[in-house]
C-alpha atoms as a PDB file:
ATOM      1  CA  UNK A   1      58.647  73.204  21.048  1.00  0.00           C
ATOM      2  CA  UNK A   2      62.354  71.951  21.794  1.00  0.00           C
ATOM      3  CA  UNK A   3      61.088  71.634  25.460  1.00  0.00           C
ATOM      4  CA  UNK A   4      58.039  69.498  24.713  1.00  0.00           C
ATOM      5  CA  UNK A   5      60.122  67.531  22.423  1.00  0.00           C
ATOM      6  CA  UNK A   6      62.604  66.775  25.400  1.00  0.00           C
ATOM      7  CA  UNK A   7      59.872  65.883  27.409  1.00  0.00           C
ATOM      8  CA  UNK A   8      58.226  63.460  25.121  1.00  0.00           C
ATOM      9  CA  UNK A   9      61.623  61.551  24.959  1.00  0.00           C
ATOM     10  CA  UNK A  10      62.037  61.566  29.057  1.00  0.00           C
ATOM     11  CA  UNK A  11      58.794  60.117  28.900  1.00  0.00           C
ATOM     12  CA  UNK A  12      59.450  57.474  26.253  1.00  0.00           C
ATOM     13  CA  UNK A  13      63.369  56.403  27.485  1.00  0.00           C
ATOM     14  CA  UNK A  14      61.141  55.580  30.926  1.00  0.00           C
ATOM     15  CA  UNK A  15      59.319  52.939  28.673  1.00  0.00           C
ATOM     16  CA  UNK A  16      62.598  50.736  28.217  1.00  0.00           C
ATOM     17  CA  UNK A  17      62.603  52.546  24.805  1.00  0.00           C
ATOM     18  CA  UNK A  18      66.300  51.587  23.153  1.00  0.00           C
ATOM     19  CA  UNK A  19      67.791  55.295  22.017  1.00  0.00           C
ATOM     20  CA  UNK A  20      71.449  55.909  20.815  1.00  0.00           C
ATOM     21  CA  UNK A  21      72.416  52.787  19.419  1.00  0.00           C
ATOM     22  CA  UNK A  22      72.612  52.054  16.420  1.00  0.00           C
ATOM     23  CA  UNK A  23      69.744  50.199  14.698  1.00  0.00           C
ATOM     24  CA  UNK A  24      70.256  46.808  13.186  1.00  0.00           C
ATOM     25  CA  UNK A  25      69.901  45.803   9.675  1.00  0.00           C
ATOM     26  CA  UNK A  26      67.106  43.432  10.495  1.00  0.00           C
ATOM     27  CA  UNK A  27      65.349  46.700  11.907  1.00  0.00           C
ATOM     28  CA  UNK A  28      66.210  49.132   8.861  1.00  0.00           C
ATOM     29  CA  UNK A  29      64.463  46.680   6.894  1.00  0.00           C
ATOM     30  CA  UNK A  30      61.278  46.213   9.009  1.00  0.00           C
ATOM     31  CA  UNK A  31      60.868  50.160   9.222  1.00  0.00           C
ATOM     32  CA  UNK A  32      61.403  50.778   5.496  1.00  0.00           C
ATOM     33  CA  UNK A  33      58.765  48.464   4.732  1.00  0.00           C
ATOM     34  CA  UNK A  34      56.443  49.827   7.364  1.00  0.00           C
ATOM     35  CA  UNK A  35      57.061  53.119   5.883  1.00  0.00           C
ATOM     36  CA  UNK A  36      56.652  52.023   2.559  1.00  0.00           C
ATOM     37  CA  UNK A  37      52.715  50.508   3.419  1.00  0.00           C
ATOM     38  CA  UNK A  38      51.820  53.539   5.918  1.00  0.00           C
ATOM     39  CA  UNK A  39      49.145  55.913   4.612  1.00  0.00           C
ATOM     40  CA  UNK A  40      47.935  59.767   4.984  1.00  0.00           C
ATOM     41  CA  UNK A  41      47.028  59.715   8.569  1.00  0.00           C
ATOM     42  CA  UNK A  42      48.147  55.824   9.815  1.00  0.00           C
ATOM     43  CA  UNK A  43      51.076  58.021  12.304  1.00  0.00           C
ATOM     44  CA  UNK A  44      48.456  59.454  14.193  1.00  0.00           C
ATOM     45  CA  UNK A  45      46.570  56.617  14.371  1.00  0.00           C
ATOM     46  CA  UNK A  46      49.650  54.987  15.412  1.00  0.00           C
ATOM     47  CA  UNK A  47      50.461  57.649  18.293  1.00  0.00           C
ATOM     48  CA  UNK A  48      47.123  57.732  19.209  1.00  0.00           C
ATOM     49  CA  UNK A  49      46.894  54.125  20.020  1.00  0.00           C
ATOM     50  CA  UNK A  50      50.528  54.283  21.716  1.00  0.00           C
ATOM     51  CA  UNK A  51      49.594  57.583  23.505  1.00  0.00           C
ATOM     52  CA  UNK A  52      52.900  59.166  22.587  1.00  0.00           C
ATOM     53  CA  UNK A  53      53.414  61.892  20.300  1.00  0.00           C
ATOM     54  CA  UNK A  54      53.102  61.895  16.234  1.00  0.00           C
ATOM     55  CA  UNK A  55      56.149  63.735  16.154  1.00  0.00           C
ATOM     56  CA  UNK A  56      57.782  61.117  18.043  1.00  0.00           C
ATOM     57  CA  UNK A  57      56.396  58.148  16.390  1.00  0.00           C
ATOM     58  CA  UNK A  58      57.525  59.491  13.219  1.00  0.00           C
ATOM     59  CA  UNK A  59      61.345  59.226  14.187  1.00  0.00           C
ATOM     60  CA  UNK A  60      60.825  55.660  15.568  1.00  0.00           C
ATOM     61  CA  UNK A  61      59.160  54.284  11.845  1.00  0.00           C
ATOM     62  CA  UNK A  62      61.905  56.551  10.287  1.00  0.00           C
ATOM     63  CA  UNK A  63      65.236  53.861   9.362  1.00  0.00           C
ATOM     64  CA  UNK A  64      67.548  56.417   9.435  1.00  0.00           C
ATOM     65  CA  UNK A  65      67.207  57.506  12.955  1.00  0.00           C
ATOM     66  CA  UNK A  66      68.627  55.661  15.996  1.00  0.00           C
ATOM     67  CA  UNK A  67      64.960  55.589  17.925  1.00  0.00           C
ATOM     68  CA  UNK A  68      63.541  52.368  17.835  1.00  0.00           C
ATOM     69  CA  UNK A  69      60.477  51.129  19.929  1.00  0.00           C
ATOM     70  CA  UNK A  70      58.982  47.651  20.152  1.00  0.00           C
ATOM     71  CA  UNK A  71      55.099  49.294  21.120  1.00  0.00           C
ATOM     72  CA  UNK A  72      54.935  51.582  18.193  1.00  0.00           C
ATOM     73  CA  UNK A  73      56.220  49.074  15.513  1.00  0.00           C
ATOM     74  CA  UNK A  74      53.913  46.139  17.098  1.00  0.00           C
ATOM     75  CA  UNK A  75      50.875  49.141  16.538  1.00  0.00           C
ATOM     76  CA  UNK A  76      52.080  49.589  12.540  1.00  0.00           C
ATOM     77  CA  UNK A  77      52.424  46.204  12.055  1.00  0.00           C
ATOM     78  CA  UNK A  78      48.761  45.844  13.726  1.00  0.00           C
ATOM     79  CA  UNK A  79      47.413  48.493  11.757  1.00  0.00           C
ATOM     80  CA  UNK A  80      48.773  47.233   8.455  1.00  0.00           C
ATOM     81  CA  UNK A  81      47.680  43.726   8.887  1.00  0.00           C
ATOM     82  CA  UNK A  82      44.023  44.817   9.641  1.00  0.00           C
ATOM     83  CA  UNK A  83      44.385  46.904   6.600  1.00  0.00           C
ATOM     84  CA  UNK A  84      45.129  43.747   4.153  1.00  0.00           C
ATOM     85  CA  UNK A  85      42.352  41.818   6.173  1.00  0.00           C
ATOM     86  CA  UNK A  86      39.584  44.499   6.160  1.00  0.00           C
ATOM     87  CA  UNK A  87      40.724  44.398   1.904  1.00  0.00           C
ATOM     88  CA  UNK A  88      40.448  41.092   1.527  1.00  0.00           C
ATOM     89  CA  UNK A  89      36.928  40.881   2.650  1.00  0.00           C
ATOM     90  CA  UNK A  90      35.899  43.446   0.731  1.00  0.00           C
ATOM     91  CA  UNK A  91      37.808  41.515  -2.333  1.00  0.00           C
ATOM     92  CA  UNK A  92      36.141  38.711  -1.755  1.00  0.00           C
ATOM     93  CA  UNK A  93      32.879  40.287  -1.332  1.00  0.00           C
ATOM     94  CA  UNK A  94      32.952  41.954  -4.955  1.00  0.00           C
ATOM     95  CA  UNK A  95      33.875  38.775  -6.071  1.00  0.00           C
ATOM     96  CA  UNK A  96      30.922  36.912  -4.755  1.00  0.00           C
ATOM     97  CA  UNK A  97      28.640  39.709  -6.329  1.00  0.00           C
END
């Protein structure tokens, strides 16, 4: 397991994936309120879509690690928004019935 962990992170750092620094506020923020909307199953929907590992994309949308990567947080934010859409049709729907 600690070897296909190690390779998953080769793999990602050869994405221009920022590791070992320290994340900024700004980011803290944007990942706790990713975290907050995410729901049973949205990570591996999220890795899926990436085509990187759940375990993986579960330390980049966690604040208090130092992983942070622009693909996987562009596919939350993605997912999230088509959420509220796909909800506000069906809001709007009910209400025209």
């Amino acid at each position: 397991f600690v070897n296909v962990m190690y390779i998953c992170i080769r793999k990602a750092n050869k994405k221009n994936i920022k590791r070992n620094q320290m994340l900024s506020e700004t980011q803290k923020e944007i990942l706790t309120e990713i975290k907050a909307r995410l729901l049973h199953g949205d990570i591996a929907d999220i890795a899926k879509s990436v085509k990187m590992s759940r375990v993986y994309v579960t330390r980049v949308l966690t604040p208090s690690t130092d992983f942070y990567n622009e693909e996987i947080v562009n596919a939350a934010v993605f997912l999230i928004e088509k959420r509220k859409q796909d909800n506000d049709k069906k809001l709007k729907k009910l209400q025209a019935t």
